[in-house]
C-alpha atoms as a PDB file:
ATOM      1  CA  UNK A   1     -25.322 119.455 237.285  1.00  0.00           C
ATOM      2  CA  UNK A   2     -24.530 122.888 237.045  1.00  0.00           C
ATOM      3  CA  UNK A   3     -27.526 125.415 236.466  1.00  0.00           C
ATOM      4  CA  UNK A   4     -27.370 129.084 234.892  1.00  0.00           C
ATOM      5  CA  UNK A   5     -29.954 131.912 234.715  1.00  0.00           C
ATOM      6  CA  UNK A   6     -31.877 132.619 231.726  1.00  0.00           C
ATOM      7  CA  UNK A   7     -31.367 136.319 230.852  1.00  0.00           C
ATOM      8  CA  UNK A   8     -33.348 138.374 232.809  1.00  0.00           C
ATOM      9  CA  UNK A   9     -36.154 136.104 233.864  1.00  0.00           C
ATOM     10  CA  UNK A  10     -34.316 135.101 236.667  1.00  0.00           C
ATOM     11  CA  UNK A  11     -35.756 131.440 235.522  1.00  0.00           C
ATOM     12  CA  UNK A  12     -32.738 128.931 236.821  1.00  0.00           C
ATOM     13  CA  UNK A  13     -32.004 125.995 234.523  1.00  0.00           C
ATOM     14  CA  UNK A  14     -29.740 123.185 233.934  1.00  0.00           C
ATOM     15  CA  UNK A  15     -26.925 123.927 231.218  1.00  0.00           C
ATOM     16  CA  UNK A  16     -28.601 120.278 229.543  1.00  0.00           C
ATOM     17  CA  UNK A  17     -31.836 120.307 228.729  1.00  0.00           C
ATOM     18  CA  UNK A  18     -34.071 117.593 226.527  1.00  0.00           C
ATOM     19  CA  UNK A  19     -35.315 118.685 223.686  1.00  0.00           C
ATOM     20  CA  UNK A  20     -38.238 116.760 221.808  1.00  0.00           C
ATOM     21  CA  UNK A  21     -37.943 117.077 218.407  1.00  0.00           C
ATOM     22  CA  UNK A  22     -37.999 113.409 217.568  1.00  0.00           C
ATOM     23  CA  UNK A  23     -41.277 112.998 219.281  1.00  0.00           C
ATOM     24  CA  UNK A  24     -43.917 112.556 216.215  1.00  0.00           C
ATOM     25  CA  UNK A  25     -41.015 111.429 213.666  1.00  0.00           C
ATOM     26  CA  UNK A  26     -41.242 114.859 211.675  1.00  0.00           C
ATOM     27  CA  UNK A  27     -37.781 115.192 209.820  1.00  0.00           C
ATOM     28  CA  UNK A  28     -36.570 112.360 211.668  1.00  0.00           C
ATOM     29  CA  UNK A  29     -38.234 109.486 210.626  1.00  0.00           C
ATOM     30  CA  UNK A  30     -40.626 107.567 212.873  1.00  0.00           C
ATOM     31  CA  UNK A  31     -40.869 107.678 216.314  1.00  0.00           C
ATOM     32  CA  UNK A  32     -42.782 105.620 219.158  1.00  0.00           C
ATOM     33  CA  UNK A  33     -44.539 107.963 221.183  1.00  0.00           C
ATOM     34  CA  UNK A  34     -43.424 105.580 224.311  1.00  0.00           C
ATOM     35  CA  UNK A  35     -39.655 105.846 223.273  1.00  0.00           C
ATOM     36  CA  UNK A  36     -39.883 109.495 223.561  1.00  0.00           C
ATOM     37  CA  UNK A  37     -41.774 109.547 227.206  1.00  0.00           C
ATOM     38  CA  UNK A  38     -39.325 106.889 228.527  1.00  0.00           C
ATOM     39  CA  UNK A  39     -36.194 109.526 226.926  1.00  0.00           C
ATOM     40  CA  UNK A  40     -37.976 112.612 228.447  1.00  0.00           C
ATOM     41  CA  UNK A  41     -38.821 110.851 231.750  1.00  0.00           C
ATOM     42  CA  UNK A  42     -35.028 109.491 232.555  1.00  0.00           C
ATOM     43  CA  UNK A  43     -33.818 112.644 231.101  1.00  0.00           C
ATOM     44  CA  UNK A  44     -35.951 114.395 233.943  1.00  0.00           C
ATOM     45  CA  UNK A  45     -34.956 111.453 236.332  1.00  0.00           C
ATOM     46  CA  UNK A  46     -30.582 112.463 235.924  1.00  0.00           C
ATOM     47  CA  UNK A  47     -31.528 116.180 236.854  1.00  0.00           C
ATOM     48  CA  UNK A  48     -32.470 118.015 233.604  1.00  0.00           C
ATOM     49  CA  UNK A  49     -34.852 120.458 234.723  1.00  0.00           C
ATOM     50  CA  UNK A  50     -36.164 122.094 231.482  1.00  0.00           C
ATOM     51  CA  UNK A  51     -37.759 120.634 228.344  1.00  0.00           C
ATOM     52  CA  UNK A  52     -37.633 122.111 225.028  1.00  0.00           C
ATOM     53  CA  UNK A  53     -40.487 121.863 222.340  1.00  0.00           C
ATOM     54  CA  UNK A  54     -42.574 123.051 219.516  1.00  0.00           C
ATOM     55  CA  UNK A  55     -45.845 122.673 218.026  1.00  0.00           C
ATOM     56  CA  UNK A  56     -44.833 121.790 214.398  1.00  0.00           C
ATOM     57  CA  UNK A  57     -43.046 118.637 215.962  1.00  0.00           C
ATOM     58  CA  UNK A  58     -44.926 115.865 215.002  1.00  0.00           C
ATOM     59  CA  UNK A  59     -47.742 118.474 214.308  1.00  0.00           C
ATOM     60  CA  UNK A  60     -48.365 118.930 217.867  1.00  0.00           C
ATOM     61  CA  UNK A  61     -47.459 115.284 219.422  1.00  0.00           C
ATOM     62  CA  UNK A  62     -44.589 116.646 221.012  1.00  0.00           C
ATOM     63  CA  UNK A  63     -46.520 118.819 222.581  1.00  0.00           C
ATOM     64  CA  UNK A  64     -49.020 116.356 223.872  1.00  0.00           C
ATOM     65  CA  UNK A  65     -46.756 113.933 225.028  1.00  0.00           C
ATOM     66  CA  UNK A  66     -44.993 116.749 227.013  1.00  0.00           C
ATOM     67  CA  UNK A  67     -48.221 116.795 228.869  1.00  0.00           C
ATOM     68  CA  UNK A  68     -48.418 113.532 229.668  1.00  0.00           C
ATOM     69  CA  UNK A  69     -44.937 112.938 231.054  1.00  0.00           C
ATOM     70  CA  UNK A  70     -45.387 116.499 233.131  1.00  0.00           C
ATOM     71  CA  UNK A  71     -49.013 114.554 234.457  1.00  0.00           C
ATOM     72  CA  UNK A  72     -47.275 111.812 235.239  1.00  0.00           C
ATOM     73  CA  UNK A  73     -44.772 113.331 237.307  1.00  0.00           C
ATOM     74  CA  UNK A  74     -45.061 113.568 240.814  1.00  0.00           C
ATOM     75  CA  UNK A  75     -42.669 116.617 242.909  1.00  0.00           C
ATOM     76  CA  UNK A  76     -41.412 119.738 240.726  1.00  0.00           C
ATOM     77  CA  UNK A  77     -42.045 120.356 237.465  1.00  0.00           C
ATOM     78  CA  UNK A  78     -39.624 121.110 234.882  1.00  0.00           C
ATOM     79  CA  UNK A  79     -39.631 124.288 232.958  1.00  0.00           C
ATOM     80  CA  UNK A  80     -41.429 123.688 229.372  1.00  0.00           C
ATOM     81  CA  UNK A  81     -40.419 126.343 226.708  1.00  0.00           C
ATOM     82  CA  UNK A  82     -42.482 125.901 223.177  1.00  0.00           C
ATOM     83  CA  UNK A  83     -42.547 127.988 220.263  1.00  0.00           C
ATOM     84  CA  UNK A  84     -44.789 129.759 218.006  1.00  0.00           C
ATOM     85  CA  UNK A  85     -45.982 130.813 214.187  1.00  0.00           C
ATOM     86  CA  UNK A  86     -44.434 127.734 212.654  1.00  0.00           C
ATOM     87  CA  UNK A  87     -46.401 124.858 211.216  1.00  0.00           C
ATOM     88  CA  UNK A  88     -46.941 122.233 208.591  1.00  0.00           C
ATOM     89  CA  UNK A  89     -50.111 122.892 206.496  1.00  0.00           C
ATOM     90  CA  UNK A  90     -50.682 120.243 203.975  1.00  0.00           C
ATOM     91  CA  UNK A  91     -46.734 119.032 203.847  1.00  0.00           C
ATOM     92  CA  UNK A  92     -45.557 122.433 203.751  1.00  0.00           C
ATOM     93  CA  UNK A  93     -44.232 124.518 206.546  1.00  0.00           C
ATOM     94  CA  UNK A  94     -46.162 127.908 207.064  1.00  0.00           C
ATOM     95  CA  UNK A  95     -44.538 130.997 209.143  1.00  0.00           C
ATOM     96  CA  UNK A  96     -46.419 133.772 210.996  1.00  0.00           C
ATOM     97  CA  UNK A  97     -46.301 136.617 213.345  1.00  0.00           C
ATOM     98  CA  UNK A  98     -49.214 137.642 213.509  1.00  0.00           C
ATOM     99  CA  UNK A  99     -51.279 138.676 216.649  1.00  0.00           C
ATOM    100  CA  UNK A 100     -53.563 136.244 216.072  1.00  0.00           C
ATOM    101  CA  UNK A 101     -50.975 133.611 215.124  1.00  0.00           C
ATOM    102  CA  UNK A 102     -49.249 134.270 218.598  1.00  0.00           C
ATOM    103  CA  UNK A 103     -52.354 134.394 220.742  1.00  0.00           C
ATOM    104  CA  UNK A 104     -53.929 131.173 218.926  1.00  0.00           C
ATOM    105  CA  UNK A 105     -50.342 129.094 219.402  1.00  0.00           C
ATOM    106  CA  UNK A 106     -50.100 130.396 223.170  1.00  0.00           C
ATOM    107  CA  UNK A 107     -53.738 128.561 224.308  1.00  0.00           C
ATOM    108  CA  UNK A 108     -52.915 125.399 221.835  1.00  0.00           C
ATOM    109  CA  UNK A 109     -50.207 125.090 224.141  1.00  0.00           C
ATOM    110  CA  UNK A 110     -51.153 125.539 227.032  1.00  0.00           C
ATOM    111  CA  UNK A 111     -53.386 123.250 226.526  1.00  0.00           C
ATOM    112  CA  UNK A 112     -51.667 121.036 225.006  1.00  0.00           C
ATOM    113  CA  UNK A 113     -49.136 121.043 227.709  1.00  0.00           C
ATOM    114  CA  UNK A 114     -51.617 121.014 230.184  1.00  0.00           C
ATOM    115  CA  UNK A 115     -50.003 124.277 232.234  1.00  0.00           C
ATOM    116  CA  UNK A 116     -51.367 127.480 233.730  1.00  0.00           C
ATOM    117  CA  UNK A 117     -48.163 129.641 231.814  1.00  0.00           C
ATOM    118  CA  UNK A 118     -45.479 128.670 229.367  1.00  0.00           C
ATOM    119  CA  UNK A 119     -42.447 129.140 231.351  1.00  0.00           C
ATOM    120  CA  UNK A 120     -40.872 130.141 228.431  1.00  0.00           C
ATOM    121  CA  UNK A 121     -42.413 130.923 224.529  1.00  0.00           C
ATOM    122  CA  UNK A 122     -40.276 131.562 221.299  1.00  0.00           C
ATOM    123  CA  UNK A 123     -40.777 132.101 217.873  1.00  0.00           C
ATOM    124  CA  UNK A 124     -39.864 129.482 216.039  1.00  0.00           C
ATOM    125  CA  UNK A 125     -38.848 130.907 212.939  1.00  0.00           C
ATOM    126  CA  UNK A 126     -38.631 135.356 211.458  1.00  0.00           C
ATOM    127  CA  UNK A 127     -41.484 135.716 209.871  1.00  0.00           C
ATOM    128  CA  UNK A 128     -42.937 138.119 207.289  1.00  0.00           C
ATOM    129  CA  UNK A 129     -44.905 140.668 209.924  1.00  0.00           C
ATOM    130  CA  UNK A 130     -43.710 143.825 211.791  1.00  0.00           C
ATOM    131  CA  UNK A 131     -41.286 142.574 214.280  1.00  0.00           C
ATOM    132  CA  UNK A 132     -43.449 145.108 216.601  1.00  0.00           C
ATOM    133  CA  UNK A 133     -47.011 143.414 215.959  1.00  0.00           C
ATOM    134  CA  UNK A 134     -45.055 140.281 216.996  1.00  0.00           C
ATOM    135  CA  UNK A 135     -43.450 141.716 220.506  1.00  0.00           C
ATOM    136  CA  UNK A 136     -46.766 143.452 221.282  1.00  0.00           C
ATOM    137  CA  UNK A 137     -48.378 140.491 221.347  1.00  0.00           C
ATOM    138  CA  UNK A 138     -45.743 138.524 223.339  1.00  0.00           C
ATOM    139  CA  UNK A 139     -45.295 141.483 225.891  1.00  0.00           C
ATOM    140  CA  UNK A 140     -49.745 141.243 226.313  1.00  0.00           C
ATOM    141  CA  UNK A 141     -49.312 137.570 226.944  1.00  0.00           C
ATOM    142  CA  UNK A 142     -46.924 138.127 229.851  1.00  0.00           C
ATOM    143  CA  UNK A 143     -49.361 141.181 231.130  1.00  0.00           C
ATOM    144  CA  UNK A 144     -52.031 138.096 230.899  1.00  0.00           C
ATOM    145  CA  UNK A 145     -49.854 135.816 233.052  1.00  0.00           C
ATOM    146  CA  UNK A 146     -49.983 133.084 230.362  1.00  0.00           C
ATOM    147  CA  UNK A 147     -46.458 133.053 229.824  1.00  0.00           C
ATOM    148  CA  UNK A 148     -43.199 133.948 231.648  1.00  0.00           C
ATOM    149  CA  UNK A 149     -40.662 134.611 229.094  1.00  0.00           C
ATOM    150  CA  UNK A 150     -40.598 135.456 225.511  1.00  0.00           C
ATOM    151  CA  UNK A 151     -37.943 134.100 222.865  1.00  0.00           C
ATOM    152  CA  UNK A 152     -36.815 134.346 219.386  1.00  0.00           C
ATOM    153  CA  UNK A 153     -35.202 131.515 217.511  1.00  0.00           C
ATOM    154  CA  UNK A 154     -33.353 131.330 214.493  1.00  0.00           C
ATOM    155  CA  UNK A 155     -32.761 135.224 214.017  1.00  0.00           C
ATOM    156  CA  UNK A 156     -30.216 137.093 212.500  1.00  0.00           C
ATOM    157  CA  UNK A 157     -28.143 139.765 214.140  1.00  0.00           C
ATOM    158  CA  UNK A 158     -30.420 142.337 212.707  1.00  0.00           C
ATOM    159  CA  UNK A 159     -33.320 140.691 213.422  1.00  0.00           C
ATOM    160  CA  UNK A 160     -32.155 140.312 217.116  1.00  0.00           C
ATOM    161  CA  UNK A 161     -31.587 144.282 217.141  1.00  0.00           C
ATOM    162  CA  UNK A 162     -34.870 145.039 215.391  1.00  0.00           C
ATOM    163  CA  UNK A 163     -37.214 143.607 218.288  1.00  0.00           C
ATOM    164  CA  UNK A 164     -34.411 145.268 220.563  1.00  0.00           C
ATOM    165  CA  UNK A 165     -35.402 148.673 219.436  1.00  0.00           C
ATOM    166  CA  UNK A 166     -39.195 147.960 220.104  1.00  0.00           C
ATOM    167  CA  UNK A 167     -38.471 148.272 224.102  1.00  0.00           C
ATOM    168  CA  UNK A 168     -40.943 145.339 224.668  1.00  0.00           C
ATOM    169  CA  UNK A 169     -39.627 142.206 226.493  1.00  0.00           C
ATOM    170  CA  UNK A 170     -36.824 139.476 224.802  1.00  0.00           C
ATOM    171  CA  UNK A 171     -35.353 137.343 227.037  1.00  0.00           C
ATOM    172  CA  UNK A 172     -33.843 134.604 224.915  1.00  0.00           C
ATOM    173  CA  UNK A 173     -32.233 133.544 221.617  1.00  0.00           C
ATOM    174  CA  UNK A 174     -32.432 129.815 220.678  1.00  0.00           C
ATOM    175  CA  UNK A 175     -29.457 129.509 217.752  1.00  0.00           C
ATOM    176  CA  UNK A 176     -27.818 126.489 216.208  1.00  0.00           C
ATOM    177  CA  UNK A 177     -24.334 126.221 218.108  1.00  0.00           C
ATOM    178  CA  UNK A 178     -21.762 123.327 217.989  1.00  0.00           C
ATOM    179  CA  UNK A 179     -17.957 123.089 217.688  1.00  0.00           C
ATOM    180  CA  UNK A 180     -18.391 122.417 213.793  1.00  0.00           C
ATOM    181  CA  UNK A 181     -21.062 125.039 213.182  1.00  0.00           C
ATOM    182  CA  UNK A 182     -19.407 127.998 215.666  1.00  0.00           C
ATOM    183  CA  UNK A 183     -20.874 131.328 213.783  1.00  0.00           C
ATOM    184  CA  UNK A 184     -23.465 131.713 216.627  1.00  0.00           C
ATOM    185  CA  UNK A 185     -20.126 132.423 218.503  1.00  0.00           C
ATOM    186  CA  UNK A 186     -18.775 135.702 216.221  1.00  0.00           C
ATOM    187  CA  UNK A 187     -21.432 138.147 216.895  1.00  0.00           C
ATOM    188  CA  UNK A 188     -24.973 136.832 218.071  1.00  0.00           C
ATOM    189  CA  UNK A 189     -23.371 135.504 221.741  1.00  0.00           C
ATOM    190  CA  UNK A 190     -21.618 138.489 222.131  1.00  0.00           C
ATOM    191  CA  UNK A 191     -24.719 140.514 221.837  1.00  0.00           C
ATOM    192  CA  UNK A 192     -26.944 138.649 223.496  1.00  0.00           C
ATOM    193  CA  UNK A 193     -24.200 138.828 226.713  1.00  0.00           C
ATOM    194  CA  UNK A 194     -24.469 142.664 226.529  1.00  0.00           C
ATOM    195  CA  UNK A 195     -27.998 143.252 226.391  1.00  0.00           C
ATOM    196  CA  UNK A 196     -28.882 140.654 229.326  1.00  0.00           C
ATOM    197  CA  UNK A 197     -30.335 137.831 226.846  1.00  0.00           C
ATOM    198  CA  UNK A 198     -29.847 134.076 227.310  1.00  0.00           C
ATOM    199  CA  UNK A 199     -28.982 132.008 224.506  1.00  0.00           C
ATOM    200  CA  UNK A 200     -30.207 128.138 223.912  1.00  0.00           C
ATOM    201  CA  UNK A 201     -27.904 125.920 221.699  1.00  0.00           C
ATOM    202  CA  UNK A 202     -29.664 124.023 219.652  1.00  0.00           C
ATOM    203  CA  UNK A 203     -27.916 120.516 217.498  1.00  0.00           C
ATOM    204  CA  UNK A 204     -25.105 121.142 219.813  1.00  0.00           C
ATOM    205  CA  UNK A 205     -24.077 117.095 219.289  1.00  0.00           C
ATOM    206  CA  UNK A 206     -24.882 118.488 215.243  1.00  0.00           C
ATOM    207  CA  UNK A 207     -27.970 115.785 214.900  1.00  0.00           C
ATOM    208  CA  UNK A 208     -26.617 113.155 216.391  1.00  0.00           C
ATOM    209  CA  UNK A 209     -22.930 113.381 214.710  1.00  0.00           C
ATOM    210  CA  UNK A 210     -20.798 114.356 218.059  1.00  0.00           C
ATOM    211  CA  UNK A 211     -22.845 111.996 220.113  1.00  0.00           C
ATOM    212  CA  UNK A 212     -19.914 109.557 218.930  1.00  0.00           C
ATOM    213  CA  UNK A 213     -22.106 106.026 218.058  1.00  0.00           C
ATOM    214  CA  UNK A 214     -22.141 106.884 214.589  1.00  0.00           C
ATOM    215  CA  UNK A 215     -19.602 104.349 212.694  1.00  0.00           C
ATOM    216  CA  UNK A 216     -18.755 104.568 209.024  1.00  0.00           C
ATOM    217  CA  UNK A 217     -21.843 102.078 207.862  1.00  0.00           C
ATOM    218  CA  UNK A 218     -24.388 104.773 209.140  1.00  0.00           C
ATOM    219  CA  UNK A 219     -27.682 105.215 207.387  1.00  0.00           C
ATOM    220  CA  UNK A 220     -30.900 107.101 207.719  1.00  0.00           C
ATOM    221  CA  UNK A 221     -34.093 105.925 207.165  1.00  0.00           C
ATOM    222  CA  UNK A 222     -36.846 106.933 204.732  1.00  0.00           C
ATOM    223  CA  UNK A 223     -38.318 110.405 206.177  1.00  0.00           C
ATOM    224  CA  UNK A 224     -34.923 111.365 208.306  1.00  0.00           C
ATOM    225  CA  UNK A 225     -33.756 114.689 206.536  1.00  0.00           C
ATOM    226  CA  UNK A 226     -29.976 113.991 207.391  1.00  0.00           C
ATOM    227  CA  UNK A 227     -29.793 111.045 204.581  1.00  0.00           C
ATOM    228  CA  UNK A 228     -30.961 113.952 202.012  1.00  0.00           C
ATOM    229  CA  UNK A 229     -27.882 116.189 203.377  1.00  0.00           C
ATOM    230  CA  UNK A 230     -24.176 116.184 202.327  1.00  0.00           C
ATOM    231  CA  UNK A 231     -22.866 116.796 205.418  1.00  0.00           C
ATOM    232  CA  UNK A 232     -23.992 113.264 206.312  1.00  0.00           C
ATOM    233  CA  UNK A 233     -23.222 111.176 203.779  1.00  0.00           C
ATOM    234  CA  UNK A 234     -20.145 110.541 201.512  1.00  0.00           C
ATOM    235  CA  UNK A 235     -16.955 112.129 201.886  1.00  0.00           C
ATOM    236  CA  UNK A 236     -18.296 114.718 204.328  1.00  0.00           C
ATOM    237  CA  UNK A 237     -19.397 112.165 206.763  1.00  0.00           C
ATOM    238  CA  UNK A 238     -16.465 110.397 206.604  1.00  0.00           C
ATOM    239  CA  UNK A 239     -14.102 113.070 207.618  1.00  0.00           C
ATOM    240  CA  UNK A 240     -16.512 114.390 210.280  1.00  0.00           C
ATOM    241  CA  UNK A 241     -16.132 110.232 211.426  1.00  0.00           C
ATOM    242  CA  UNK A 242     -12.687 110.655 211.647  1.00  0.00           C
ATOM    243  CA  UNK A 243     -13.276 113.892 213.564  1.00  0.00           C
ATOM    244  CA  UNK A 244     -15.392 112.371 216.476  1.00  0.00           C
ATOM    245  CA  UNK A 245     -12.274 108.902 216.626  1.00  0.00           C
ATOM    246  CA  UNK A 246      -9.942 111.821 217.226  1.00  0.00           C
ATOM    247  CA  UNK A 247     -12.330 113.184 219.985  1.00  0.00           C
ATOM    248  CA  UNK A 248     -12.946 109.534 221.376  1.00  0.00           C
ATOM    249  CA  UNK A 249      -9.116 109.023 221.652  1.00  0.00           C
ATOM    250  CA  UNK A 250      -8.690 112.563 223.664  1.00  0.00           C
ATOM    251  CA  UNK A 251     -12.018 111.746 225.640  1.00  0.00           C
ATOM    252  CA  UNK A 252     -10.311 108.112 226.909  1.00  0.00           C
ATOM    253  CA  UNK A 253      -7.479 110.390 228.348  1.00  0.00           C
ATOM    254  CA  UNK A 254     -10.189 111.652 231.388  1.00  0.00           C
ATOM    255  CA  UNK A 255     -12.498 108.410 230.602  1.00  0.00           C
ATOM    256  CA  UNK A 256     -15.345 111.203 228.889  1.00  0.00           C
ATOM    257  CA  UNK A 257     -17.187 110.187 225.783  1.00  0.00           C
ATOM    258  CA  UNK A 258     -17.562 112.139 222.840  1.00  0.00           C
ATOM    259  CA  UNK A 259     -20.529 114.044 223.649  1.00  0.00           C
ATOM    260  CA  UNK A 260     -19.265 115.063 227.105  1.00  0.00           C
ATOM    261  CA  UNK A 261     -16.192 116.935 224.746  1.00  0.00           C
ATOM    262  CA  UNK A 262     -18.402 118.716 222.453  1.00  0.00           C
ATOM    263  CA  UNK A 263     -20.955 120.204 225.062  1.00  0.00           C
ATOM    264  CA  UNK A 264     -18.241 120.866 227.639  1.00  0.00           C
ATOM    265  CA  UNK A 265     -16.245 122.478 225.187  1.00  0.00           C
ATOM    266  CA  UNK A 266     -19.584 124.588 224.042  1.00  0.00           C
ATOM    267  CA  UNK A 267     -20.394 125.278 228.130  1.00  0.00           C
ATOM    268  CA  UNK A 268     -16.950 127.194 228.577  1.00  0.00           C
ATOM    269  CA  UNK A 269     -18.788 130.072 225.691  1.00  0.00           C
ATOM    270  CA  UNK A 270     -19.255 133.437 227.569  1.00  0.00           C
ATOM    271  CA  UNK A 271     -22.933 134.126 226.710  1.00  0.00           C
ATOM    272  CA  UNK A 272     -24.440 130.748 226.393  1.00  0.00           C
ATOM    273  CA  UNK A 273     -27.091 129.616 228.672  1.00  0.00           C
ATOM    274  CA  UNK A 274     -27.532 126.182 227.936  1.00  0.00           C
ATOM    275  CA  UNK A 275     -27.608 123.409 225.159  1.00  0.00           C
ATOM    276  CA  UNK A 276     -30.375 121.528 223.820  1.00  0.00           C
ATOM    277  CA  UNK A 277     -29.791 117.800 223.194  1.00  0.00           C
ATOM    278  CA  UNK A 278     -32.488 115.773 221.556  1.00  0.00           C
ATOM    279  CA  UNK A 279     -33.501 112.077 223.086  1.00  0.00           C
ATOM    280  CA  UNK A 280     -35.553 109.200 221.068  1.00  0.00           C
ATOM    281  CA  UNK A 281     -35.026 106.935 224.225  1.00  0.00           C
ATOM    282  CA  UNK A 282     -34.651 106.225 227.369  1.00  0.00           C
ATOM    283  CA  UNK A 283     -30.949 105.549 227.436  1.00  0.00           C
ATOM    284  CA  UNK A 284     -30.086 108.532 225.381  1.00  0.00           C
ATOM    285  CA  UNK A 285     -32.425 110.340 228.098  1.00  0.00           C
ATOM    286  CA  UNK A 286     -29.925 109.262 230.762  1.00  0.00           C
ATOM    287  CA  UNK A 287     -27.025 110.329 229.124  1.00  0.00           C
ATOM    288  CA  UNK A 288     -28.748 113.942 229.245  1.00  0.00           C
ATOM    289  CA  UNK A 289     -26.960 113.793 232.771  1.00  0.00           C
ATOM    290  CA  UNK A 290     -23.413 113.134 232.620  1.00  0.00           C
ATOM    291  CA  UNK A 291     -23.290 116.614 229.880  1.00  0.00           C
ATOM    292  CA  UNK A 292     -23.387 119.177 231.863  1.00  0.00           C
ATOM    293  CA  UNK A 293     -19.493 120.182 232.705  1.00  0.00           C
ATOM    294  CA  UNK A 294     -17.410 122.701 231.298  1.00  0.00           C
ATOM    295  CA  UNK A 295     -13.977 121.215 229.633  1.00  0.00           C
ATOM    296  CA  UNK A 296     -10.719 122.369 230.929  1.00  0.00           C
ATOM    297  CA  UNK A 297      -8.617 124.796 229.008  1.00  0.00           C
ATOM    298  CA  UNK A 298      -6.431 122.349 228.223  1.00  0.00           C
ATOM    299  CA  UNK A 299      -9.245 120.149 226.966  1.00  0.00           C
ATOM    300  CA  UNK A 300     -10.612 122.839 225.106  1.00  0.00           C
ATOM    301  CA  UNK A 301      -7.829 123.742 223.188  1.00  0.00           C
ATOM    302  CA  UNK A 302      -7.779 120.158 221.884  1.00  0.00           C
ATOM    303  CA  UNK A 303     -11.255 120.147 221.101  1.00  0.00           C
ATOM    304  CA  UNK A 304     -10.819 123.371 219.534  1.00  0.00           C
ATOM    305  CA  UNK A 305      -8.007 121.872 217.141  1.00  0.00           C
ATOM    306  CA  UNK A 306      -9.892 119.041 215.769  1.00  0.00           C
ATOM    307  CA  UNK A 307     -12.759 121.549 214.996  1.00  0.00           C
ATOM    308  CA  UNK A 308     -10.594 123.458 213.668  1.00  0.00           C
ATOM    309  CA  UNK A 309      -8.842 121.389 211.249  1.00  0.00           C
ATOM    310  CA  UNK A 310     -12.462 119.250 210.156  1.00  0.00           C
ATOM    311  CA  UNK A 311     -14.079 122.785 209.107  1.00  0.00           C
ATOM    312  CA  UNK A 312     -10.900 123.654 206.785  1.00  0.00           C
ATOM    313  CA  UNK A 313     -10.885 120.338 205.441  1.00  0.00           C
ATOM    314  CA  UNK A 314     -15.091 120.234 204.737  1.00  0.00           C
ATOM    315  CA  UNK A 315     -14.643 123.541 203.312  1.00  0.00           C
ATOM    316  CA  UNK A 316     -12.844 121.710 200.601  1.00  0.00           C
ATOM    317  CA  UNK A 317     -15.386 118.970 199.728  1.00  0.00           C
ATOM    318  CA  UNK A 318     -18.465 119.008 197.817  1.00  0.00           C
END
C-alpha cells in the first residue's frame, strides 16, 4: 500500500486510513461496539496504519474503543488523529475554541485513547473564538509534547488563511472530497500544496454510496441521517445508482470494484494526502486494503466522465 507524508510533520501514512465514525451509532444508526473493533482490527491487519476519530462520535465511544483495539495490539501502533471543540450537549451539537476547550479535549483523549501524545489533533468544526486563541493553544500543546500535529477540519479558504497568518503551527486540513462532491479540488488542495499542508479526504466513497453494494431497494434505518437527505433517496439516489453500475461495468474491465475507482481516481489529486473510509465491520475493514492505488489516466478520464455527467444531471433534480 502506498504511503505519503503528512505536510510537514514528516508523520508517514497510508493513502487509506479507517475512520470510526460509526463506532457509538451517532448519525448512523446503531452500532455494536464489537463490529467496530473487529472493522478497525482487520483494517489494521491489511496495512492501514492510521486511524481517524473524534470525541463527539458516539459521545466519546469511538474514542474508547480506539483504546482498546490499540491495547490489544501487539507490534507498532498505528497513528490515532482525534479532534477537538465539538460535542453533543443534551442532543445538540456545541462548538468551541476556546483554550480551555482545547486543553480539556486534548487529556479526554489521551486518555481516552490511552496514549502518551495524539499523533495528530484537529478541530473538528470553525468555531466562534479568535482563530489565534485557538492556534496558541494547539502550538502550547505541541511545546508540552502531548501532541504531534495540529489540524483543522471543515474550514473555508479564508478560514485556512486566517490561522495561516497567525505563524503558529497547521499541518493538516481534513475536507469532504469525492468524485461527486470535487469543490475541495478548486482552491483548498491547491493551497494546502503550496503552503506545505496535508489534506485528509473525508466521505470519499460519499457515505457509503461509491462503495458500490447499494442496490435500488436501499434503506436507512431510524437514527441514520442519510434516510433524512435527498441525495439518498428518490430520484437523486437513483441516478447516483445508475452512476456507480456505470463504474461497476468500467471496474470489470481491470477486475476493480467500485470503491477501488472512486479512491484511485481521488489518489491521482496533487495535494491530497490520504482518504478516510469509514468501517462498521470486519469485512468492510478488510477491504480498507485493496484502496490504496492511484487509477490510470485512462481510467481516470472515465471516472471523471461519469462524475461528470451525474453532477449535471443532480443539478437538475430536486
Amino acid at each position: 500500500m502506498m504511503r505519503r507524508e503528512l505536510g510537514s510533520t514528516g508523520m508517514v501514512i497510508s493513502v487509506v486510513g479507517v475512520g470510526t465514525f460509526a463506532a457509538g451509532g451517532w448519525m448512523w444508526g446503531g452500532q455494536d461496539a464489537n463490529d467496530s473493533k473487529a472493522a478497525l482490527h482487520a483494517a489494521l491487519d491489511t496495512g492501514v496504519n492510521w486511524i481517524d476519530t473524534a470525541p463527539i462520535y458516539g459521545s466519546g465511544m469511538a474514542d474508547r474503543l480506539v483504546g482498546e483495539v490499540l491495547r490489544e495490539r501487539s507490534g507498532v501502533k498505528p497513528l490515532v488523529f482525534t479532534k477537538f471543540g465539538h460535542h453533543l450537549q443534551d442532543g445538540a451539537r456545541v462548538t468551541s475554541g476556546s483554550r480551555a476547550q482545547v486543553v480539556a479535549d486534548c487529556e479526554r483523549g489521551l486518555r481516552d485513547l490511552g496514549v502518551e501524545r495524539i499523533d495528530l489533533f484537529q478541530q473538528h468544526w470553525p468555531a466562534t473564538e479568535p482563530v489565534a486563541e485557538t492556534a496558541q493553544a494547539c502550538a502550547d500543546l505541541i511545546t508540552a509534547g502531548k501532541i504531534r500535529a495540529v489540524g483543522v477540519s471543515n474550514y473555508s479558504l479564508e478560514q485556512l488563511i486566517a490561522w495561516h497568518a497567525t505563524g503558529l503551527p497547521l499541518h493538516c486540513l481534513q475536507t469532504p472530497y469525492s468524485i461527486i462532491k470535487p469543490q475541495a479540488a478548486t482552491a483548498l488542495i491547491p493551497w494546502c500544496l503550496e503552503h506545505g499542508l496535508g489534506v485528509l479526504a473525508y466521505s470519499p466513497l460519499q457515505r457509503g454510496l461509491l462503495f458500490g453494494t447499494w442496490g435500488s431497494d436501499k434503506t436507512f434505518p431510524s437514527g441514520d441521517h442519510r434516510g433524512e437527505r435527498s441525495d439518498y433517496t428518490g430520484p437523486r439516489l437513483a441516478r447516483s445508482l445508475a452512476a456507480v453500475e456505470e463504474l461497476r461495468a468500467i471496474g470489470l474491465e481491470d477486475e476493480m470494484g467500485v470503491a477501488q475507482l472512486a479512491i484511485g481516481a481521488l489518489l491521482c489529486t496533487e495535494g491530497l494526502t490520504a482518504c478516510i473510509v469509514g468501517a462498521r465491520s470486519a469485512a468492510q475493514g478488510a477491504a480498507l486494503g485493496e484502496l490504496g492505488t492511484p487509477l490510470r489516466e485512462a481510467q481516470r478520464s472515465r471516472v471523471d466522465d461519469v462524475a461528470t455527467r451525474l453532477l449535471a444531471d443532480l443539478a437538475t433534480l430536486p
